[in-house]
Structure formats: structure tokens, C-alpha cells
N, C-alpha and C. Protein backbone atom coordinates (compact mmCIF):
# COMPACT_ATOMS: atom_id res chain seq x y z
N UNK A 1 -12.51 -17.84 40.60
CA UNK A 1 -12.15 -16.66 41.39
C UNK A 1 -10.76 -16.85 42.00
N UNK A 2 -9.97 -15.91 41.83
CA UNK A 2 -8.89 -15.98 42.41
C UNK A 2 -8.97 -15.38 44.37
N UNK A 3 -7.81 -16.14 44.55
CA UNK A 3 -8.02 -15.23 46.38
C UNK A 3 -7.52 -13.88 46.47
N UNK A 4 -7.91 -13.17 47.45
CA UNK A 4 -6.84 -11.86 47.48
C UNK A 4 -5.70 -11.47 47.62
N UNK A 5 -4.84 -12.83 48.29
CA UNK A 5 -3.44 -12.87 47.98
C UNK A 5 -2.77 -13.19 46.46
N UNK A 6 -3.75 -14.28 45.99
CA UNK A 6 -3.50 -14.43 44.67
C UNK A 6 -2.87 -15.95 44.85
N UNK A 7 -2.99 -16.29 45.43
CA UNK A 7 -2.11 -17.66 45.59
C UNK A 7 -3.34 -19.03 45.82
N UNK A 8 -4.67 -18.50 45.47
CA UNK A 8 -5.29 -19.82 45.39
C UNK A 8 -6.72 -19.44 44.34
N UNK A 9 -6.97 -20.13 44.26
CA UNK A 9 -7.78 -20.32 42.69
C UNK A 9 -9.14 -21.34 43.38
N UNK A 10 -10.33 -20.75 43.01
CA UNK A 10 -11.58 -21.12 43.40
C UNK A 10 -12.57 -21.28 41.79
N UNK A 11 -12.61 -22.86 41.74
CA UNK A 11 -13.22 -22.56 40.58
C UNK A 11 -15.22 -23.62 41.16
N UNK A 12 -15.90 -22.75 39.97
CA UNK A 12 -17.44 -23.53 40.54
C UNK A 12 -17.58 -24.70 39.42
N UNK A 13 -18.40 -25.66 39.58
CA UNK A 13 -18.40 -27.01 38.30
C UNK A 13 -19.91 -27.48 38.67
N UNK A 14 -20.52 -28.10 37.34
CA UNK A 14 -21.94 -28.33 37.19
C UNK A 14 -21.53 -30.08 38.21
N UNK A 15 -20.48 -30.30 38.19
CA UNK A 15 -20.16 -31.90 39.30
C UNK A 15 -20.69 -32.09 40.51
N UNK A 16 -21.09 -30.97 40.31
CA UNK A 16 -21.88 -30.88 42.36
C UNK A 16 -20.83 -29.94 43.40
N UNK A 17 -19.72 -29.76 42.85
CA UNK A 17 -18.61 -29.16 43.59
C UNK A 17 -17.86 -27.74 43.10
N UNK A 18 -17.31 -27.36 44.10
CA UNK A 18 -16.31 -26.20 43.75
C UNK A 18 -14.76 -26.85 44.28
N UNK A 19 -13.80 -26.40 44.03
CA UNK A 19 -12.72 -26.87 44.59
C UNK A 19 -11.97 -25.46 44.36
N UNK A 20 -10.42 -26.04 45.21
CA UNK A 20 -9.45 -25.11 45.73
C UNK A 20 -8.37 -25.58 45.19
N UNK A 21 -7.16 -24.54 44.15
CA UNK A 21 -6.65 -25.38 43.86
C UNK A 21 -5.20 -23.95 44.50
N UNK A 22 -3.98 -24.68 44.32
CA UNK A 22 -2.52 -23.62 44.48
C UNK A 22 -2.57 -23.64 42.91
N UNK A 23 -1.46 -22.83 42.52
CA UNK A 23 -1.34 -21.99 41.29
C UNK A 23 -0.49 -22.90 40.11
N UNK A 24 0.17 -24.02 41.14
CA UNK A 24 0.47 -25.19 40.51
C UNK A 24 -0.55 -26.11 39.98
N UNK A 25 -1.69 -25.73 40.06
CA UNK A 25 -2.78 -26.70 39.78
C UNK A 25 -3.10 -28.00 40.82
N UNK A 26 -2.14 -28.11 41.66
CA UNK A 26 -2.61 -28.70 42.63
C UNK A 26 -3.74 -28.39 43.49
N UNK A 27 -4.48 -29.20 43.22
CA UNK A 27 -5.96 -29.79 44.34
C UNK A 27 -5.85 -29.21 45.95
N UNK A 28 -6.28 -28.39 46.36
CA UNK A 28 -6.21 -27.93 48.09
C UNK A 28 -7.72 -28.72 48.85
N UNK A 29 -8.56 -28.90 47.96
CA UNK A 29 -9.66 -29.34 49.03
C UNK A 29 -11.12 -28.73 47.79
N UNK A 30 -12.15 -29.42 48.56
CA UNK A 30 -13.21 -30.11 47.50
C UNK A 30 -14.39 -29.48 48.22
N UNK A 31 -15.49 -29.19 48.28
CA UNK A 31 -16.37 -28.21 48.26
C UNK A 31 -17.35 -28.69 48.10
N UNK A 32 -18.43 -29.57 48.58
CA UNK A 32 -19.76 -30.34 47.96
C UNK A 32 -20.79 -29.52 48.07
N UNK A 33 -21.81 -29.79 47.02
CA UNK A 33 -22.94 -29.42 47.12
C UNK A 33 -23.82 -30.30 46.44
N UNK A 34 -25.22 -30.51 46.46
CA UNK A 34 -26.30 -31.18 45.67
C UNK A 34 -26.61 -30.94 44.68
N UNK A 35 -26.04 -30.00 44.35
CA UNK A 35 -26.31 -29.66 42.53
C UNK A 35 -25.26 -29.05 42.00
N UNK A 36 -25.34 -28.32 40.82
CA UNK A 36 -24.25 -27.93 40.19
C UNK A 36 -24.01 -26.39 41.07
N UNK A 37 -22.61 -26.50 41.37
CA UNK A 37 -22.39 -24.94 41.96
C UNK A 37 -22.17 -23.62 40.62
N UNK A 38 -22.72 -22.69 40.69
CA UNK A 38 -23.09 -21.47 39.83
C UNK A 38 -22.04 -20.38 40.24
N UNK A 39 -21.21 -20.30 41.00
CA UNK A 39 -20.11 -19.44 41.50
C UNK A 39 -19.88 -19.25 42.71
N UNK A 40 -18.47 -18.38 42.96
CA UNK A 40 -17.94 -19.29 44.04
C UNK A 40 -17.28 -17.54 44.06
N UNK A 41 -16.76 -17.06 45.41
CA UNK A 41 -16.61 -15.73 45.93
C UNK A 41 -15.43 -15.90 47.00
N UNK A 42 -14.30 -15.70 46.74
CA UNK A 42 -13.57 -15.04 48.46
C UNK A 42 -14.20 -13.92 48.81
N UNK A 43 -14.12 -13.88 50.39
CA UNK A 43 -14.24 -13.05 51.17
C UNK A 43 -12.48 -11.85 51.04
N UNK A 44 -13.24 -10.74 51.39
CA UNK A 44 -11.82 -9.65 51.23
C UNK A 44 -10.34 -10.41 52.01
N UNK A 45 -10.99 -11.24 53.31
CA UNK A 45 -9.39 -11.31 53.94
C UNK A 45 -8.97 -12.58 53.41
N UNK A 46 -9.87 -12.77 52.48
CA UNK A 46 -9.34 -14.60 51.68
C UNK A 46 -9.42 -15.66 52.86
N UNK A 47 -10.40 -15.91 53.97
CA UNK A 47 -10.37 -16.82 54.69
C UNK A 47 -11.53 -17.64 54.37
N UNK A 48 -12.86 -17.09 53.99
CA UNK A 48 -13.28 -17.71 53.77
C UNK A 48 -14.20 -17.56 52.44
N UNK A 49 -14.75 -18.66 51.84
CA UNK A 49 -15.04 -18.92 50.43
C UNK A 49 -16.68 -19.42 50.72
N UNK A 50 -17.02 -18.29 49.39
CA UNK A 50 -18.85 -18.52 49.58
C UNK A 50 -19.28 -19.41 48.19
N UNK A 51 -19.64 -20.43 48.10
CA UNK A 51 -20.44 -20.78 47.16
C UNK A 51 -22.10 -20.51 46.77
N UNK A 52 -22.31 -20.54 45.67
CA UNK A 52 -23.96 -20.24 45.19
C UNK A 52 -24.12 -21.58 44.35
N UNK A 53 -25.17 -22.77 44.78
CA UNK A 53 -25.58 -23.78 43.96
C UNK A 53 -27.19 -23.99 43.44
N UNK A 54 -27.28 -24.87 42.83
CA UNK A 54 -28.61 -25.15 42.04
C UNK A 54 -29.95 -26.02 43.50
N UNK A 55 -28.57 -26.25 44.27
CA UNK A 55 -29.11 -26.76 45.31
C UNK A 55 -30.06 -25.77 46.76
N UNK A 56 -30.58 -24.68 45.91
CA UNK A 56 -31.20 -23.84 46.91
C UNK A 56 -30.43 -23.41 47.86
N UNK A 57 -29.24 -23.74 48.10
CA UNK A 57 -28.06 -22.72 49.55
C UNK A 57 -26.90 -22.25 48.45
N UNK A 58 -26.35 -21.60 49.53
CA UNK A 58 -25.03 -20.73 49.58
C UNK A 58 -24.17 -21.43 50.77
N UNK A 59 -23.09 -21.93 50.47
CA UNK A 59 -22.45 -22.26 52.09
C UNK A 59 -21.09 -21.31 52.02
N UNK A 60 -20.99 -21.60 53.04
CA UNK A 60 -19.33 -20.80 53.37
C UNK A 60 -18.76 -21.80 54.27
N UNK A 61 -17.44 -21.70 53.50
CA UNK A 61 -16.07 -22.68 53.65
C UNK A 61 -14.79 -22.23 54.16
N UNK A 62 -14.40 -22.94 54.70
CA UNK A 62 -12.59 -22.51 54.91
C UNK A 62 -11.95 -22.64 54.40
N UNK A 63 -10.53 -22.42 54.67
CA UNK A 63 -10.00 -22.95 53.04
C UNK A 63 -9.56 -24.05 53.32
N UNK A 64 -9.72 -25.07 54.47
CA UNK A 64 -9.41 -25.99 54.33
C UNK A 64 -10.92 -27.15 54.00
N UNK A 65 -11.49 -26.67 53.56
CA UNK A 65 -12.43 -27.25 52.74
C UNK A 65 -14.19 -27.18 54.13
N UNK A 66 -13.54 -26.86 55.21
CA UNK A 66 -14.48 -27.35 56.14
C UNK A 66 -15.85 -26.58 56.15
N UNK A 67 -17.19 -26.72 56.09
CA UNK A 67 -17.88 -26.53 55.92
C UNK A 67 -18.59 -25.14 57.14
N UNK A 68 -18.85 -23.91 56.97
CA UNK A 68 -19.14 -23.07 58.25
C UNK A 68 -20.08 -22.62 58.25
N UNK A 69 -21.74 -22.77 57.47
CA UNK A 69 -22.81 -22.49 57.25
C UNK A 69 -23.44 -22.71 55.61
N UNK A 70 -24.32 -22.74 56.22
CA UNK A 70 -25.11 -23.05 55.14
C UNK A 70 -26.48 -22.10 55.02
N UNK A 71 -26.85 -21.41 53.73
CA UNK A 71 -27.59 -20.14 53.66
C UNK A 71 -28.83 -20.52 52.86
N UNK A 72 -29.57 -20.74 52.95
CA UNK A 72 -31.00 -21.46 52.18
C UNK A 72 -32.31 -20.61 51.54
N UNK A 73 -32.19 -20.78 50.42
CA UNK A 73 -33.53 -19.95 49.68
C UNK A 73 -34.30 -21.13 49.02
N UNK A 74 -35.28 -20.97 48.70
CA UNK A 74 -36.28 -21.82 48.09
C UNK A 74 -35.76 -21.94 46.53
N UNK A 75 -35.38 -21.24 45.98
CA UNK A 75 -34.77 -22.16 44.85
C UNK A 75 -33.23 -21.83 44.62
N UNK A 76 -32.81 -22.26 43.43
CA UNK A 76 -31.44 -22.40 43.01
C UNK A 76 -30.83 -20.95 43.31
N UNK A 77 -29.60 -20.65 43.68
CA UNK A 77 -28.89 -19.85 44.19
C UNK A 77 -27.72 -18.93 43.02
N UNK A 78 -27.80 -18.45 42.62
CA UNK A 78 -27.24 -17.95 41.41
C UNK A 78 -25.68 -17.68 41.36
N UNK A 79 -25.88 -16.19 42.39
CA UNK A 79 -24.89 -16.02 42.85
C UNK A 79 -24.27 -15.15 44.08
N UNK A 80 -23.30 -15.21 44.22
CA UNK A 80 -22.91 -14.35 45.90
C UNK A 80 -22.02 -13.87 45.90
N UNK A 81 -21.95 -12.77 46.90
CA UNK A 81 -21.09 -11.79 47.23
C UNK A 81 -21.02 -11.33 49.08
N UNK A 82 -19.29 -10.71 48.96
CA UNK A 82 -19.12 -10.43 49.80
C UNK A 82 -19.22 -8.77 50.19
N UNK A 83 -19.59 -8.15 51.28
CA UNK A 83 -19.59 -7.20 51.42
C UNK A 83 -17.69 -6.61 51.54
N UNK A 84 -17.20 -5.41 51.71
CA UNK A 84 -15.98 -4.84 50.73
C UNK A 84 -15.27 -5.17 52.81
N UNK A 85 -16.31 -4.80 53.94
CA UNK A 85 -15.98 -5.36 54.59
C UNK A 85 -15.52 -6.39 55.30
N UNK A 86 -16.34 -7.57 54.75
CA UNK A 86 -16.32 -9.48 54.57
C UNK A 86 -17.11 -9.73 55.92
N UNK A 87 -17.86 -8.99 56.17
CA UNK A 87 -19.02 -9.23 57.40
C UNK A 87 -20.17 -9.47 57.06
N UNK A 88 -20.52 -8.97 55.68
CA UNK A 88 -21.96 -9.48 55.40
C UNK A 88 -21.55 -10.23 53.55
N UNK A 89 -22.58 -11.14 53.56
CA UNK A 89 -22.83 -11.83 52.14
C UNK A 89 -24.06 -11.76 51.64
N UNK A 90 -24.01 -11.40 50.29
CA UNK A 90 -25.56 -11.38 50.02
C UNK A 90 -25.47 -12.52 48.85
N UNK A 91 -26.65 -13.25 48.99
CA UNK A 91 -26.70 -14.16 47.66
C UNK A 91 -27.97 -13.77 46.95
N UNK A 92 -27.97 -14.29 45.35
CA UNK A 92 -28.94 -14.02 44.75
C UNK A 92 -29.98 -15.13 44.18
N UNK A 93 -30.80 -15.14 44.31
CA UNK A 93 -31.82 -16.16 44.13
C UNK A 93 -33.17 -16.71 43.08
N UNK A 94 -33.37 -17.28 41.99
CA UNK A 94 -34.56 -17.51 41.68
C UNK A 94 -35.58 -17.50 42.44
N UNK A 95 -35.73 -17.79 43.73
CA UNK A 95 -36.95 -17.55 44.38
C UNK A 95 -37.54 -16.21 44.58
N UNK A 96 -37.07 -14.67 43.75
CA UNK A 96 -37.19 -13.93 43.10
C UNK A 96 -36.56 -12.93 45.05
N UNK A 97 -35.66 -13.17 45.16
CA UNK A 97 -35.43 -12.97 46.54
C UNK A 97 -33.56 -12.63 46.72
N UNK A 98 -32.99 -11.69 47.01
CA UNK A 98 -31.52 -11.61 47.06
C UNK A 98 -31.91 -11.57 48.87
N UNK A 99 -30.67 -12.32 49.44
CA UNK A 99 -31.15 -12.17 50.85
C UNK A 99 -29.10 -11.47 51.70
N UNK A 100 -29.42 -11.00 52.77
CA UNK A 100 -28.15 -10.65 53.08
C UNK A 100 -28.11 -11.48 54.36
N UNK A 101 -26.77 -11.97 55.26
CA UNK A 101 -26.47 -12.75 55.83
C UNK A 101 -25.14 -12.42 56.70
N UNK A 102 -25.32 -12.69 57.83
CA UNK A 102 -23.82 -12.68 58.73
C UNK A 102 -23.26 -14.21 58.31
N UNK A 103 -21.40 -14.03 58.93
CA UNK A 103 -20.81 -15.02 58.89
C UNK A 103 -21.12 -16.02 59.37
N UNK A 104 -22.60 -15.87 60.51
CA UNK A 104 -22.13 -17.15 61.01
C UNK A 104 -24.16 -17.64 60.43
N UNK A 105 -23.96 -17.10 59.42
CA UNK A 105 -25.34 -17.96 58.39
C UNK A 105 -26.92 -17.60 58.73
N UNK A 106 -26.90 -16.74 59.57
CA UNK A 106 -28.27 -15.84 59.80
C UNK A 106 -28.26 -14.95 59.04
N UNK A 107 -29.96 -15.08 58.62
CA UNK A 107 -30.04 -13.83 57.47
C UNK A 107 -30.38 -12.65 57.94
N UNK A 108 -30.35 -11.43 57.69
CA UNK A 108 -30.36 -10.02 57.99
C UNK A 108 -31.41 -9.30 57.38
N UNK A 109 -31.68 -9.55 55.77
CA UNK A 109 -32.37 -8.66 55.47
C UNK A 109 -32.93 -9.61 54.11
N UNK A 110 -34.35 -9.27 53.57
CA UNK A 110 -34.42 -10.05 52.11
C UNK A 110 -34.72 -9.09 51.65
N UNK A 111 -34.47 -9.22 50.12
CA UNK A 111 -34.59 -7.79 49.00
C UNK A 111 -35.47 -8.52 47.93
N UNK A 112 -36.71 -7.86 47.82
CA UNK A 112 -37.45 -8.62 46.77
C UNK A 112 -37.89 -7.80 45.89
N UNK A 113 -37.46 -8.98 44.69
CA UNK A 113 -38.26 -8.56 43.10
C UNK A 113 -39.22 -9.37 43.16
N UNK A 114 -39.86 -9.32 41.45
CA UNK A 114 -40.88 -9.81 40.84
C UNK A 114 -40.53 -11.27 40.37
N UNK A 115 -39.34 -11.61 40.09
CA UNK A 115 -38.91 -12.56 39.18
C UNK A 115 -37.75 -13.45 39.56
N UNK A 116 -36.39 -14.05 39.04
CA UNK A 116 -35.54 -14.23 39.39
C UNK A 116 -34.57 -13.09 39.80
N UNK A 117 -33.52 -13.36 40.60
CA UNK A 117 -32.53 -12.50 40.89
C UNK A 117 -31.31 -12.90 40.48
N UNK A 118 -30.69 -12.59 39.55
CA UNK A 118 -29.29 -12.94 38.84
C UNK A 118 -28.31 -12.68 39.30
N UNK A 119 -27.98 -11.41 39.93
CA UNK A 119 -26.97 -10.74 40.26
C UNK A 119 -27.17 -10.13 41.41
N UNK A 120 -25.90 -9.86 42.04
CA UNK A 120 -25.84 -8.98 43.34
C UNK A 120 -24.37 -8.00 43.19
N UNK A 121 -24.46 -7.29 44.17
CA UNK A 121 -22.96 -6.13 44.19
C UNK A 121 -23.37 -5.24 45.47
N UNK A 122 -22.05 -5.13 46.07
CA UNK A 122 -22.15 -4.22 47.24
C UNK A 122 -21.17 -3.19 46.59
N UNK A 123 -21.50 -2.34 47.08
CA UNK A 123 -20.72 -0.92 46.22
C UNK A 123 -19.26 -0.59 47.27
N UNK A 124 -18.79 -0.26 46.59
CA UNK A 124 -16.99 0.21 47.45
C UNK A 124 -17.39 0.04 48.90
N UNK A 125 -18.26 1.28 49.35
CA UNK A 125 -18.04 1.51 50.46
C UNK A 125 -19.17 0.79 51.85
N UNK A 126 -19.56 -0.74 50.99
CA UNK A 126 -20.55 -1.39 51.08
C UNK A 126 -21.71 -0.65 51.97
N UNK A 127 -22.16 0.36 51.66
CA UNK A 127 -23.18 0.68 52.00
C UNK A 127 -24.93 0.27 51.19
N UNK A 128 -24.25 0.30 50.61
CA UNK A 128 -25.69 0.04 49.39
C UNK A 128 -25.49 -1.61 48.43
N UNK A 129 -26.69 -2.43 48.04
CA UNK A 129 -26.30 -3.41 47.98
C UNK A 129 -27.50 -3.03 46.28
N UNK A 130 -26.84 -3.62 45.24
CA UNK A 130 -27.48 -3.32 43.74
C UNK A 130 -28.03 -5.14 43.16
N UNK A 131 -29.21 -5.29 43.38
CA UNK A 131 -29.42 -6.66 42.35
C UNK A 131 -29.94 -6.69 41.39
N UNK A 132 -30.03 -7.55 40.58
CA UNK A 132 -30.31 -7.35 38.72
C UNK A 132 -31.11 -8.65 38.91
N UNK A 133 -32.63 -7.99 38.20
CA UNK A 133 -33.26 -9.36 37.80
C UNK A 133 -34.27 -9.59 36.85
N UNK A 134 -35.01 -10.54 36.51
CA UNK A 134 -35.95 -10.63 35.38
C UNK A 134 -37.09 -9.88 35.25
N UNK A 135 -36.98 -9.65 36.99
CA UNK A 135 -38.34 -8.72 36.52
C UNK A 135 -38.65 -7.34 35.91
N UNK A 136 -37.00 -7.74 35.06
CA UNK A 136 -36.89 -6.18 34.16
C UNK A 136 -36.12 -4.75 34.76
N UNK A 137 -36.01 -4.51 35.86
CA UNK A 137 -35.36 -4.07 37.18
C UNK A 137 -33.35 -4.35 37.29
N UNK A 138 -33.13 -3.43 37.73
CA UNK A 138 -31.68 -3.66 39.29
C UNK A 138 -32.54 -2.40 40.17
N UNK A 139 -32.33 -2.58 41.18
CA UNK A 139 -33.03 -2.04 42.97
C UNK A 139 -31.43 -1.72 43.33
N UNK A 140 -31.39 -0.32 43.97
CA UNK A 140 -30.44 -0.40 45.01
C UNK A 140 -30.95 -0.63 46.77
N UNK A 141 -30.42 -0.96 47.48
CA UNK A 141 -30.76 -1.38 48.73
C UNK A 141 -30.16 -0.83 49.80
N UNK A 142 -30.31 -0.55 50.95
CA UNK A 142 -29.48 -0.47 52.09
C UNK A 142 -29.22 -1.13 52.94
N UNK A 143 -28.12 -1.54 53.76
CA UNK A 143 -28.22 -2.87 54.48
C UNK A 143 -29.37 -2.91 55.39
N UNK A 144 -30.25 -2.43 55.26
CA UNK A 144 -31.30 -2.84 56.36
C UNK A 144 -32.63 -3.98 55.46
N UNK A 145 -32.31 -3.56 54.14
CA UNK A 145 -33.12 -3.92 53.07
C UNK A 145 -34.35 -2.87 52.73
N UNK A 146 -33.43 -1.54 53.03
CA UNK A 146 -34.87 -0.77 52.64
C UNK A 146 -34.43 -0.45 51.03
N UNK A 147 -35.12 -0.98 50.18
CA UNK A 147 -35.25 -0.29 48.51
C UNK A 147 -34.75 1.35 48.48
N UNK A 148 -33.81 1.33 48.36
CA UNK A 148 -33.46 2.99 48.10
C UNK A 148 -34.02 3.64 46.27
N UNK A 149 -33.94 2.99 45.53
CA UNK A 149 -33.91 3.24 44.03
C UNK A 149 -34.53 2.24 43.11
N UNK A 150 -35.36 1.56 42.41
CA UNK A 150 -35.58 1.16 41.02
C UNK A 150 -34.84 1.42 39.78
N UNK A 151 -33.98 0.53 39.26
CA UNK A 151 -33.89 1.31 38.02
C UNK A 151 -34.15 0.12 36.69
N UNK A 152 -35.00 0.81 35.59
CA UNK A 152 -35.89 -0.09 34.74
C UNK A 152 -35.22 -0.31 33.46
N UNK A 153 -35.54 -1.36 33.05
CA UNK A 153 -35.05 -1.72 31.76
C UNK A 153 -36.52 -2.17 31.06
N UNK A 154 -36.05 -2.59 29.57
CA UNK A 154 -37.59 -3.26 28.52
C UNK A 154 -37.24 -4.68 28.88
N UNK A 155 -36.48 -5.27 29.20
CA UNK A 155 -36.03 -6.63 29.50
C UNK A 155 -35.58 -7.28 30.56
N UNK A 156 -35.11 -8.43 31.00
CA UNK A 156 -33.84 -8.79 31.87
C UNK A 156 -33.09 -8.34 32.35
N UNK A 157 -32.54 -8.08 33.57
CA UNK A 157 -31.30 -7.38 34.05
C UNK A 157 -30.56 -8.48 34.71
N UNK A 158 -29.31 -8.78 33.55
CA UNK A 158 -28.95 -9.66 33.83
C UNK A 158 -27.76 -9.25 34.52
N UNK A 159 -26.95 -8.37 34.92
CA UNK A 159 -25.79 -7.88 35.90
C UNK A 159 -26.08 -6.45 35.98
N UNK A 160 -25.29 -6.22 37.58
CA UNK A 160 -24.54 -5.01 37.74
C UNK A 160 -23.43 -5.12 38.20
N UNK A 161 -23.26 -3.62 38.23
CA UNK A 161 -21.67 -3.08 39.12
C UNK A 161 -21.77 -1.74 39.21
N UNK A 162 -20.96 -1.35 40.37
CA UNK A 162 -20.84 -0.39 41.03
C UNK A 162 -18.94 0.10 40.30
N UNK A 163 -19.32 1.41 40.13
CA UNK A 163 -17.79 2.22 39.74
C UNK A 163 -17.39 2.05 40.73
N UNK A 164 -15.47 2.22 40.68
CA UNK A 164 -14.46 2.03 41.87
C UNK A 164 -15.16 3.83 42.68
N UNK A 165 -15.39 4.42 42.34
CA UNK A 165 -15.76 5.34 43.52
C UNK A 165 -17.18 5.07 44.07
N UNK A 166 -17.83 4.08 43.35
CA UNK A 166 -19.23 3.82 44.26
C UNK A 166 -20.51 4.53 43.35
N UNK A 167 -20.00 5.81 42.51
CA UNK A 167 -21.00 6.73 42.61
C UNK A 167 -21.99 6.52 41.06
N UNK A 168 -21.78 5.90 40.57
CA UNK A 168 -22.25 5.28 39.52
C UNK A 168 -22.44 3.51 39.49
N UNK A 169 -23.56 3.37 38.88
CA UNK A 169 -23.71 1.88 38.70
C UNK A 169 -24.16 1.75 37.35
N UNK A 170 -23.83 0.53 36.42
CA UNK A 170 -23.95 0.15 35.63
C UNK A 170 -24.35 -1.21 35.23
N UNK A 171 -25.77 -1.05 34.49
CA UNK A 171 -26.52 -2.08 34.46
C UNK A 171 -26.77 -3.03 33.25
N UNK A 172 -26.92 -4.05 33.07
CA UNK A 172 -26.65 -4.84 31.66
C UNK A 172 -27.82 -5.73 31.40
N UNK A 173 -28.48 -5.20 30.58
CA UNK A 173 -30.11 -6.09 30.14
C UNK A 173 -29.89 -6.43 28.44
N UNK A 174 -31.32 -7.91 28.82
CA UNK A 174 -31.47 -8.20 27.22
C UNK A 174 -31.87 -7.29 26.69
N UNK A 175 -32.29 -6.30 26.59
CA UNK A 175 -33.14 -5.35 25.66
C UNK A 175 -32.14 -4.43 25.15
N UNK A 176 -30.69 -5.31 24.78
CA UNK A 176 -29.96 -4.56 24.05
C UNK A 176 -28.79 -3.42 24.61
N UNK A 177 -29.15 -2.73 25.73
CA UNK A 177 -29.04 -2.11 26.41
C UNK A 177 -27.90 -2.34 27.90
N UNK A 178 -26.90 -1.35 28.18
CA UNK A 178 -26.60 -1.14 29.20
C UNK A 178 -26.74 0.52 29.73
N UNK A 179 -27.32 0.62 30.64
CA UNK A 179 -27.14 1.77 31.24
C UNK A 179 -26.08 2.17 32.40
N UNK A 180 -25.84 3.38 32.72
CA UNK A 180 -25.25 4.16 33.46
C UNK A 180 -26.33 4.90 34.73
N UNK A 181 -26.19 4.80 35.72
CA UNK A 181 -27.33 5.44 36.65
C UNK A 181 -26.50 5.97 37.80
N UNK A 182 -27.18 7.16 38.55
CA UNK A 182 -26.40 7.84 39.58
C UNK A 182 -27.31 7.37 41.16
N UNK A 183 -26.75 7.35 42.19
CA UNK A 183 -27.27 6.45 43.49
C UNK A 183 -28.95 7.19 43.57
N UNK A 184 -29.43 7.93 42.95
CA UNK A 184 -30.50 8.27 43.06
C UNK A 184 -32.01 7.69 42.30
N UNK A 185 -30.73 6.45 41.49
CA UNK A 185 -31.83 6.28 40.54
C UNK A 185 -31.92 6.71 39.39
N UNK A 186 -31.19 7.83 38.92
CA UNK A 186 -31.18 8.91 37.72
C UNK A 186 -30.49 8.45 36.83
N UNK A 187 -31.14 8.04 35.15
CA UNK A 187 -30.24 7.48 33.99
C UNK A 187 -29.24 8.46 33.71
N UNK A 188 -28.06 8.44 33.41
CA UNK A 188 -26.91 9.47 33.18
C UNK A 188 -26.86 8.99 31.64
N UNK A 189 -26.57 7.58 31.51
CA UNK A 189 -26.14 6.70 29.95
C UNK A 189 -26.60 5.80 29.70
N UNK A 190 -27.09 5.25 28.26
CA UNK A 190 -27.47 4.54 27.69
C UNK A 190 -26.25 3.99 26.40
N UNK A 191 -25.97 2.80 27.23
CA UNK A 191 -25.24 2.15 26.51
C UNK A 191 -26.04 1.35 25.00
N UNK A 192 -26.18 1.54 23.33
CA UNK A 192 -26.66 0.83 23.03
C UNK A 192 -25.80 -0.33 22.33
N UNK A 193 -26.15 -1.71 21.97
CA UNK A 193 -25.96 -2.87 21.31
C UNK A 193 -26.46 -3.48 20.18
N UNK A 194 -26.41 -3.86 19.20
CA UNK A 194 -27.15 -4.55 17.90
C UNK A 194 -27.89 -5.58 18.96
């Protein structure tokens, strides 16, 4: 992941670590975790950096490597995101659980599926929070964690995303398939694949 200035480079590694590097490839600072880290997120004002590891947390870092919470689910941590504000983070979880979180590492709200949770996304105007998971599903959410929408696939939902205006989301499963859906829940498109 690059920062939002563009001047530092966040990469995740199965080594147990994420690191920080300048654009020279020089090393800024080192990032531990207990297992392999799965991805790694700036926050909008680029201050601080969220990791997702195998090690059941999410922490958030400075950029000078220093450690500022630590976010804990019962299993491996997939991946995370920042809200468009950088006040809330949501991570996504195998413990079939996406959970949302303030900066300073209290959780706010949990969003539950059936299965694993692969993916997360807060939409433009971070009002609504979209996760993708095995249990065949992406859910849209509201920050309170109330389920606003279901939307179903024959398979896996292994990502989403939200259009730059918010008003569409687009969902990506094994069953061949990406769809197009409107905040209501409503299929608009069916993307198909061999």
C-alpha cells in the first residue's frame, strides 16, 4: 500500500512483519506480528498504518514503527480498512465476524456472517460498511452494525467495492460471477466468467 502523500510504501510479508519503506527502497521501520501479516492499510491522513495478521489481531502503528493498539478476533485477521474519515477501522475475520473499532482499539460494532469474512469496504461517504464472505453473502452495514442489505451469491464472496459515488457496489464470487447491486440490495448486473 502506498501512503496518501505517496512518499512511503507499506508492504505485508508471511515473515511475521510488515515494514515501511521511502521510495528509495530504504527501510523506515519494521512492524511485528506472530504470524504472517495478510495486509496492511494507511489511514486517509497517512499517520497511521493498520495491519491484518494470521495472528488473530489487527494493530495500528505510527509511522515510526511504534505500536498504538492492538484489535483481537478469535481467528486469523484477513483484512482492514479505514473509514474515508480515518476514525473508524473495520477488520475482517475468519472467526466469521468483521468487527469495527476506534483509534484508540475499542470495538464499536461486530457484523456477523455464517463463515469466514474476507473482505471489508466503507463506501465514499463512509456511511455504510460492505463485507464479503464464505458464507456465500456480502451484507451492507451501518456503523452501528445494523445489517442494512444481504446480497447472495452460489459461492464465496471473495471481495467488494463500493463505486467512487458510493451508489453501487460490486461484488466478486467463486461461482463465476461478479455482480453489480444498488444500496438496497437490488441486483442491477451480472458480471459473467468461464
Amino acid at each position: 500500500a502506498f501512503s496518501p502523500d505517496g512518499k512511503t510504501i507499506a508492504t505485508a510479508s508471511g515473515d511475521k512483519t510488515a515494514k515501511l519503506w521511502n521510495l528509495q527502497g530504504k527501510e523506515l521501520a519494521t512492524l511485528k506480528h506472530n504470524d504472517s501479516v495478510r495486509n496492511v492499510a494507511f489511514s486517509p491522513d497517512g499517520k497511521t498504518i493498520a495491519t491484518a495478521s494470521d495472528d488473530k489481531t489487527a494493530k495500528l502503528w505510527n509511522l515510526q514503527g511504534k505500536e498504538l493498539a492492538i484489535l483481537k478476533h478469535n481467528e486469523l485477521v484477513y483484512n482492514v480498512a479505514f473509514s474515508p474519515d480515518g476514525k473508524t477501522i473495520a477488520t475482517a475475520s475468519w472467526d466469521g465476524t468483521a468487527k469495527l473499532w476506534n483509534l484508540q482499539g475499542k470495538e464499536i460494532a461486530i457484523l456477523k456472517h455464517n463463515e469466514f469474512v474476507n473482505n471489508v469496504a466503507f463506501s465514499p461517504d463512509g456511511k455504510i460498511i460492505a463485507t464479503a464472505s464464505y458464507d456465500k453473502t456480502a451484507k451492507l452495514w451501518n456503523l452501528q452494525g445494523k445489517e442494512i442489505a444481504t446480497l447472495k451469491h452460489n459461492e464465496f464472496v471473495n471481495n467488494v467495492a463500493f463505486s467512487p459515488d458510493g451508489k453501487i457496489i460490486a461484488t466478486a464470487s467463486y461461482d463465476k460471477t461478479a455482480k453489480l447491486w444498488n444500496l438496497q440490495g437490488k441486483e442491477i448486473a451480472t458480471l459473467k466468467h468461464n
